[in-house]
Protein backbone atom coordinates (compact mmCIF):
# COMPACT_ATOMS: atom_id res chain seq x y z
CA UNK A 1 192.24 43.27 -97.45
CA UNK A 2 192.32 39.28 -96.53
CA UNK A 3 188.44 39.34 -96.97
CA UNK A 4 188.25 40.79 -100.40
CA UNK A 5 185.12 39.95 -102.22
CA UNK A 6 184.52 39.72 -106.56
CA UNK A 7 181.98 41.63 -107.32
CA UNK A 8 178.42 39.73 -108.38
CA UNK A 9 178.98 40.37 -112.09
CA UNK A 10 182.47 38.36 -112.45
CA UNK A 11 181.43 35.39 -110.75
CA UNK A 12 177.98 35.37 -112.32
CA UNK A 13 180.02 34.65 -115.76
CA UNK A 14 178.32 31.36 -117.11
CA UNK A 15 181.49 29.99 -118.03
CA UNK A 16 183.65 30.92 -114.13
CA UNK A 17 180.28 29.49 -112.52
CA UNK A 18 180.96 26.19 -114.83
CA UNK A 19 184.35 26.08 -114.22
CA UNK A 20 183.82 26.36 -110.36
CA UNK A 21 181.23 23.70 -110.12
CA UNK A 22 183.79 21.67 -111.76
CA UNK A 23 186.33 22.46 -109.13
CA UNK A 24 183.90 21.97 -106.73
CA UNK A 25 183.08 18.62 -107.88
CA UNK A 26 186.64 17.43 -107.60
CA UNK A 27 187.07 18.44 -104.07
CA UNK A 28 184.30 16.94 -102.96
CA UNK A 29 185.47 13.69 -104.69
CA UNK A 30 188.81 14.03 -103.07
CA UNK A 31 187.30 14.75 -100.04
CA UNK A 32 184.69 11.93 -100.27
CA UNK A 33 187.83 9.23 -100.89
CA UNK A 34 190.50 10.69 -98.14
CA UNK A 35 187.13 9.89 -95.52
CA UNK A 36 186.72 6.26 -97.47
CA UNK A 37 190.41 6.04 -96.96
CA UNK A 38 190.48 6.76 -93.00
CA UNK A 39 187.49 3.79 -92.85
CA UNK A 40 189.65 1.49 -94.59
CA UNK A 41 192.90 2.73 -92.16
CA UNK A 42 190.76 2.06 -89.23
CA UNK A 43 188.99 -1.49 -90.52
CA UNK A 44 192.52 -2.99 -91.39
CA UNK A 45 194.36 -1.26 -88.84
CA UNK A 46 195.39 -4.73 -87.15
CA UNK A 47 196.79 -5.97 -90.59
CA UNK A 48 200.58 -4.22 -90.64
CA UNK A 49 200.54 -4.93 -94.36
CA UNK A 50 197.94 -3.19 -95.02
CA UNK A 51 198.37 -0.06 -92.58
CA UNK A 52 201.93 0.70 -91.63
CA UNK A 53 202.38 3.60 -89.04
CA UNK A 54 203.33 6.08 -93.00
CA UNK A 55 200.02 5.09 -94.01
CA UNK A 56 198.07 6.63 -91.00
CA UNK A 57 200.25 9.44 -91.00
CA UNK A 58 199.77 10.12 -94.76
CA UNK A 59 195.98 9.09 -94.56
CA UNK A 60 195.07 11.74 -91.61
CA UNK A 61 196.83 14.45 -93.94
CA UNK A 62 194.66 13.65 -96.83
CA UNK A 63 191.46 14.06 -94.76
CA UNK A 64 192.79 17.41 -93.61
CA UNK A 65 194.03 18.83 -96.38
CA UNK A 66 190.58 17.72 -98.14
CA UNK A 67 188.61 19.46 -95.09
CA UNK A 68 190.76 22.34 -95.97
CA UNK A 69 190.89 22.47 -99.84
CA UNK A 70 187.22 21.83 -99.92
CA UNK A 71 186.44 24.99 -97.39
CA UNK A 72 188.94 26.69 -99.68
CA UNK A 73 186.87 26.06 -102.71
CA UNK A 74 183.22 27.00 -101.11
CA UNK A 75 184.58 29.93 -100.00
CA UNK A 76 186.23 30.88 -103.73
CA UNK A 77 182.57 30.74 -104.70
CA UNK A 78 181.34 33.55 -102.57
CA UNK A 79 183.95 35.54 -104.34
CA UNK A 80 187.12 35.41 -101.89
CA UNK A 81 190.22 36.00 -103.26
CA UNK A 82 191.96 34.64 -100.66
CA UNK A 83 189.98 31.18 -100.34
CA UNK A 84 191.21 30.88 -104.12
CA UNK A 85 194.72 31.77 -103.44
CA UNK A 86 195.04 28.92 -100.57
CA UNK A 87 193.30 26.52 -102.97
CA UNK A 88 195.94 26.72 -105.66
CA UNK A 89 198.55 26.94 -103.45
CA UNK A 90 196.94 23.35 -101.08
CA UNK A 91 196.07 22.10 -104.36
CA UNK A 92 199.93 22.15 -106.18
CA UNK A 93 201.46 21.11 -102.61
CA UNK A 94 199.41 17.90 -102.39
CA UNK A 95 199.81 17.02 -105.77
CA UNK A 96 203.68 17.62 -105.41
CA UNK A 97 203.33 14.88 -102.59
CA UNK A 98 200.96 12.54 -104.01
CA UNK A 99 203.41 12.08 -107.15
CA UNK A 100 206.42 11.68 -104.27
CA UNK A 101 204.66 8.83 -102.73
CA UNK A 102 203.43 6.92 -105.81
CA UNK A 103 207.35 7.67 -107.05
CA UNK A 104 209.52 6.38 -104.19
CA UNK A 105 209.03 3.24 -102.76
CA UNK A 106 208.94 2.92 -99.08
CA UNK A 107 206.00 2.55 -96.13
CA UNK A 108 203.29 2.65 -98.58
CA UNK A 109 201.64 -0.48 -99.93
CA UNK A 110 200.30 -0.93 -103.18
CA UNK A 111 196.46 -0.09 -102.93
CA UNK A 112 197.62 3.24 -101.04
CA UNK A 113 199.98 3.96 -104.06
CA UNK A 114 196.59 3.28 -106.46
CA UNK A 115 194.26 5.88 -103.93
CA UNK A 116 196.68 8.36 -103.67
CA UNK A 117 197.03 7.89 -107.88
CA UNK A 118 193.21 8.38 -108.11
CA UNK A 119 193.00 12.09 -105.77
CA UNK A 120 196.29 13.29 -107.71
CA UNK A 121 194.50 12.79 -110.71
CA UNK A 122 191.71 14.75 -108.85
CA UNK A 123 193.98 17.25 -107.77
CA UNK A 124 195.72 17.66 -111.03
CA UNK A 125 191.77 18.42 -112.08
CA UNK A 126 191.89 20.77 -109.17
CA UNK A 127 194.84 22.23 -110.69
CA UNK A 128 195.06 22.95 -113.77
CA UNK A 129 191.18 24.73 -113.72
CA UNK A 130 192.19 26.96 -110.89
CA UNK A 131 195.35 27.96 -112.75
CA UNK A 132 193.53 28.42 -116.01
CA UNK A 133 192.97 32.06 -117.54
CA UNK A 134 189.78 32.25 -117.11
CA UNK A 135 189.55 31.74 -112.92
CA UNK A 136 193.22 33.80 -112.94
CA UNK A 137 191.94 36.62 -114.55
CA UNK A 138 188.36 36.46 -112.19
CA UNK A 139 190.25 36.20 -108.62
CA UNK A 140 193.38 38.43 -110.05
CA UNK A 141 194.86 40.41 -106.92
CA UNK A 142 194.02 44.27 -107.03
């Protein structure tokens, strides 16, 4: 069943409803920066310093991968198993890649490093709650 729903009473538990807000929260933050991020691409797109051909490459996958992790997360709220199985698995992917492009030096500049620094710290957020017992045991496969 791909469209598998909780039942009311599991995600009506005070402390999954906090814990989803929370995740919901960071996405949206995430989301809300890779967008900021695109403006800046586009404003200094004439300075090559600033915005080498990696950095609108790596920018447009941010904005998607937001777009898709935030869907993800909205639909983990109406109780879809699924949704919440794509979100950890998004989630742990982009972190993987945020932590290779602060780590290796290359096309990025310096102030991409720092934004990609601030959403993994958003996506480690994004991470470790989705990953935690409590949200585990509420979207556990049956």
């Amino acid at each position: 069943m791909s469209h598998q729903i909780m039942p009311e009473e599991q995600l009506n538990n005070p402390h999954t409803e906090r814990l989803i807000r929370r995740v919901k929260v960071l996405a949206l933050s995430y989301f809300g920066i890779s967008i900021l991020t695109l403006v800046a691409i586009t404003v200094f797109r004439n300075n090559p310093v600033m915005v080498t051909p990696a950095v609108w490459v790596r920018g447009s996958i941010v904005v998607a991968s937001s777009v898709l992790m935030t869907s993800f997360v909205f639909q983990m709220a109406r109780g879809r198993s699924r949704a919440y199985l794509r979100l950890r698995l998004v989630s742990a992917i982009m972190l993987v890649a945020v932590v290779i492009i602060i780590a290796i030096p290359g096309d990025f500049p310096l102030w991409m490093k720092l934004e990609q620094g601030i959403c993994g710290i958003l996506l480690l957020g994004i991470c470790i709650i989705v990953n935690g017992k409590q949200l585990r045991r509420t979207y556990r496969a049956r």
